[in-house]
C-alpha atoms as a PDB file:
ATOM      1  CA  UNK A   1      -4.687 -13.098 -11.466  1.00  0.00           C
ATOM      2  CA  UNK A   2      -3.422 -16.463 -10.507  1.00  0.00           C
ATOM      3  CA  UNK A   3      -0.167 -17.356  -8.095  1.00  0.00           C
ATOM      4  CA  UNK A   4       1.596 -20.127  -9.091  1.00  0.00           C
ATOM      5  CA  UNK A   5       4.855 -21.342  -6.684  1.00  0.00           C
ATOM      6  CA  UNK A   6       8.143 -22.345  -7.832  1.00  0.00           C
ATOM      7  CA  UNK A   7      11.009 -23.786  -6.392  1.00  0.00           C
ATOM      8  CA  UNK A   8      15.129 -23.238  -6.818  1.00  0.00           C
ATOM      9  CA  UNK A   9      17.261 -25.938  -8.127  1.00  0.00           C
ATOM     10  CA  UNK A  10      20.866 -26.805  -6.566  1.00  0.00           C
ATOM     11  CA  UNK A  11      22.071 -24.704  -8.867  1.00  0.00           C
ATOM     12  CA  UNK A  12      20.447 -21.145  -8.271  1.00  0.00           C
ATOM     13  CA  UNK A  13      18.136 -21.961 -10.965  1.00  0.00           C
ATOM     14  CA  UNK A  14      13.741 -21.301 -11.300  1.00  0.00           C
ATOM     15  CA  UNK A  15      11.464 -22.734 -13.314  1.00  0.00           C
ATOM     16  CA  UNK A  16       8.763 -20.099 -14.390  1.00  0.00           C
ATOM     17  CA  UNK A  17       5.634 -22.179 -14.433  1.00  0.00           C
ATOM     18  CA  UNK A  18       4.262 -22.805 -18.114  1.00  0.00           C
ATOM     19  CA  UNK A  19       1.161 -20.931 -18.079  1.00  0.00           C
ATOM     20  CA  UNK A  20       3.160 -17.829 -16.728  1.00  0.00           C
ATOM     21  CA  UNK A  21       5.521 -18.293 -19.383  1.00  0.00           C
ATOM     22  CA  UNK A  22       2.837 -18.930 -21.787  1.00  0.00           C
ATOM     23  CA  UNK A  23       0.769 -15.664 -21.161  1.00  0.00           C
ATOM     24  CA  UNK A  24       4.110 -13.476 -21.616  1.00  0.00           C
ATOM     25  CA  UNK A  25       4.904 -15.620 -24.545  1.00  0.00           C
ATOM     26  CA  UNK A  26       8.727 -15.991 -22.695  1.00  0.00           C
ATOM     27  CA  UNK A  27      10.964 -18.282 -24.850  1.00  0.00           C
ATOM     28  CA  UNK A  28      14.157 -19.697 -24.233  1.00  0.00           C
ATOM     29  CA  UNK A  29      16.709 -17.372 -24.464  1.00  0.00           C
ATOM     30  CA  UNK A  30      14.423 -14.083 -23.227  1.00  0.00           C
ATOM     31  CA  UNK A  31      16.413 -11.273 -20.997  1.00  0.00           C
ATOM     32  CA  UNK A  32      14.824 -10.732 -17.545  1.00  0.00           C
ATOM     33  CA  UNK A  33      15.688  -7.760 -15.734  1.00  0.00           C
ATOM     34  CA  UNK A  34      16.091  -8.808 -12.209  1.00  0.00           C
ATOM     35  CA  UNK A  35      15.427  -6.224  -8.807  1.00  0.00           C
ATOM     36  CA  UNK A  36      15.288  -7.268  -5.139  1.00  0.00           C
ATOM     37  CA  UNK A  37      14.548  -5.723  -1.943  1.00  0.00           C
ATOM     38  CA  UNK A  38      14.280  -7.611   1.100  1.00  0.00           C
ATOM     39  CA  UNK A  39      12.536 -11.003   0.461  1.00  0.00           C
ATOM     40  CA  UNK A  40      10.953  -9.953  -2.505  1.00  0.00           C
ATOM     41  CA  UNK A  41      12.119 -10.592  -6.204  1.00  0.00           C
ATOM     42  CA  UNK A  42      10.480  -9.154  -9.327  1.00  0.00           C
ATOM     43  CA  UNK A  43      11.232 -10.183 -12.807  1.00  0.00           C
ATOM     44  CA  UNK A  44      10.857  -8.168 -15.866  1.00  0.00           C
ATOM     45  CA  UNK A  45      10.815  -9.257 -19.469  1.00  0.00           C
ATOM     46  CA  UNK A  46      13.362  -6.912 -21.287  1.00  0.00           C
ATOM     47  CA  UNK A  47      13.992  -7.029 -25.023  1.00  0.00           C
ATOM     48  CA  UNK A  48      17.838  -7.607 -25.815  1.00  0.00           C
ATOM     49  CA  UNK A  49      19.197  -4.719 -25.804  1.00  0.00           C
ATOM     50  CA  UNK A  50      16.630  -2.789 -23.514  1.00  0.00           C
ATOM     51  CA  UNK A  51      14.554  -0.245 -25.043  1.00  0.00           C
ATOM     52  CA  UNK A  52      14.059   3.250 -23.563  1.00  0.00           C
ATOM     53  CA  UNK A  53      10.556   1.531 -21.823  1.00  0.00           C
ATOM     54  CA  UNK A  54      12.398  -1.318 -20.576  1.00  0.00           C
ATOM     55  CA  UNK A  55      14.303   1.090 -18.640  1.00  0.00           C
ATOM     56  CA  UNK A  56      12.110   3.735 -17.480  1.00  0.00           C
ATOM     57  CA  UNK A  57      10.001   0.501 -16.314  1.00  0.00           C
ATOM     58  CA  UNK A  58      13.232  -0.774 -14.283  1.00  0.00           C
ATOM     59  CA  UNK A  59      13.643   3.042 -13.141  1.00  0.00           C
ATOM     60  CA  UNK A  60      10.327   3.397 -11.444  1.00  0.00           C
ATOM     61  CA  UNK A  61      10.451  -0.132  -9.947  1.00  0.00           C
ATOM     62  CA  UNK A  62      13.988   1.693  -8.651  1.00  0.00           C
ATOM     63  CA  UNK A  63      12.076   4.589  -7.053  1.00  0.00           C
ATOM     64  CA  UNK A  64       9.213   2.365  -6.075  1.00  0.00           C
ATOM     65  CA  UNK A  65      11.399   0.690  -3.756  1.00  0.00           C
ATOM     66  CA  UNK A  66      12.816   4.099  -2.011  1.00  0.00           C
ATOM     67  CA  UNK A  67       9.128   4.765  -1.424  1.00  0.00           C
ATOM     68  CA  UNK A  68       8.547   1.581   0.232  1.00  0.00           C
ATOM     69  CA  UNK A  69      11.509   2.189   2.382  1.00  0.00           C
ATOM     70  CA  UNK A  70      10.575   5.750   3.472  1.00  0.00           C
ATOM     71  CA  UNK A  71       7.070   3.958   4.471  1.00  0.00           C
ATOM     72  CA  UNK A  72       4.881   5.733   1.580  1.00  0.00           C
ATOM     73  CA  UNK A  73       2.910   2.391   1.362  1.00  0.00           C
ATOM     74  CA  UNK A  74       0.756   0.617   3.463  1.00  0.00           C
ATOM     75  CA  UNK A  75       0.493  -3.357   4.164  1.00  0.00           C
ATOM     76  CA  UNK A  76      -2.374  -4.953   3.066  1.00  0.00           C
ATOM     77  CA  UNK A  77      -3.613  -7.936   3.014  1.00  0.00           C
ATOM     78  CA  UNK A  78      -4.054 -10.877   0.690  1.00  0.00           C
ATOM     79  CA  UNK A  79      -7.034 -10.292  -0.689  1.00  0.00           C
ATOM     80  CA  UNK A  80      -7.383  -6.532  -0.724  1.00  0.00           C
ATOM     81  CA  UNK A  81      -3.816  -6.958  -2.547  1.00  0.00           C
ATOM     82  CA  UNK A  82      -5.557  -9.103  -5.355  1.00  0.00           C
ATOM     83  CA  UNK A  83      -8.364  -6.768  -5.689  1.00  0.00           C
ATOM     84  CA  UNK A  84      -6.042  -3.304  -6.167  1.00  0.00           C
ATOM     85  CA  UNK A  85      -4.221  -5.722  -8.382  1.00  0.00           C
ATOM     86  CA  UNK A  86      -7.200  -6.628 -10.977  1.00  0.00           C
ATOM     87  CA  UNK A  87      -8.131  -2.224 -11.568  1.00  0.00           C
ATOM     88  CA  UNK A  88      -4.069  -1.980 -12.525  1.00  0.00           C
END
């Protein structure tokens, strides 16, 4: 897994890096599905209009933040992050 950095524009805009965009195969004009909790921002590629797994995805990433917010997850660190990361 690689992390690649990004910046906003003036105008509220980001750039997904190439390879990123690449390795989803995004083209201009793909639907994101956006979700937010605190400082943290997830994207999800969504086919226009959503199928039924576009939505049960944007569900669970839904409950996963309840969870986070009742504490049902710890912190971790960097690197044991990455790790968990590459068995998903």
């Amino acid at each position: 897994m690689e992390i690649e950095l990004t910046k906003i524009s003036s105008k509220g805009q980001v750039v997904i890096p190439l390879n990123v965009r690449r390795k989803l195969a995004l083209k201009d004009g793909e639907t994101l599905a956006v979700s937010t909790e605190d400082d943290l921002i997830v994207l999800k590629k969504v086919k226009n209009p959503m199928e039924e797994d576009d939505l049960r995805t944007l569900k669970e990433i839904k409950e996963a933040w309840k969870e986070i917010a009742q504490g049902k997850y710890r912190k971790m660190n960097k690197e044991d992050f990455l790790k968990e990361i590459e068995t998903w």
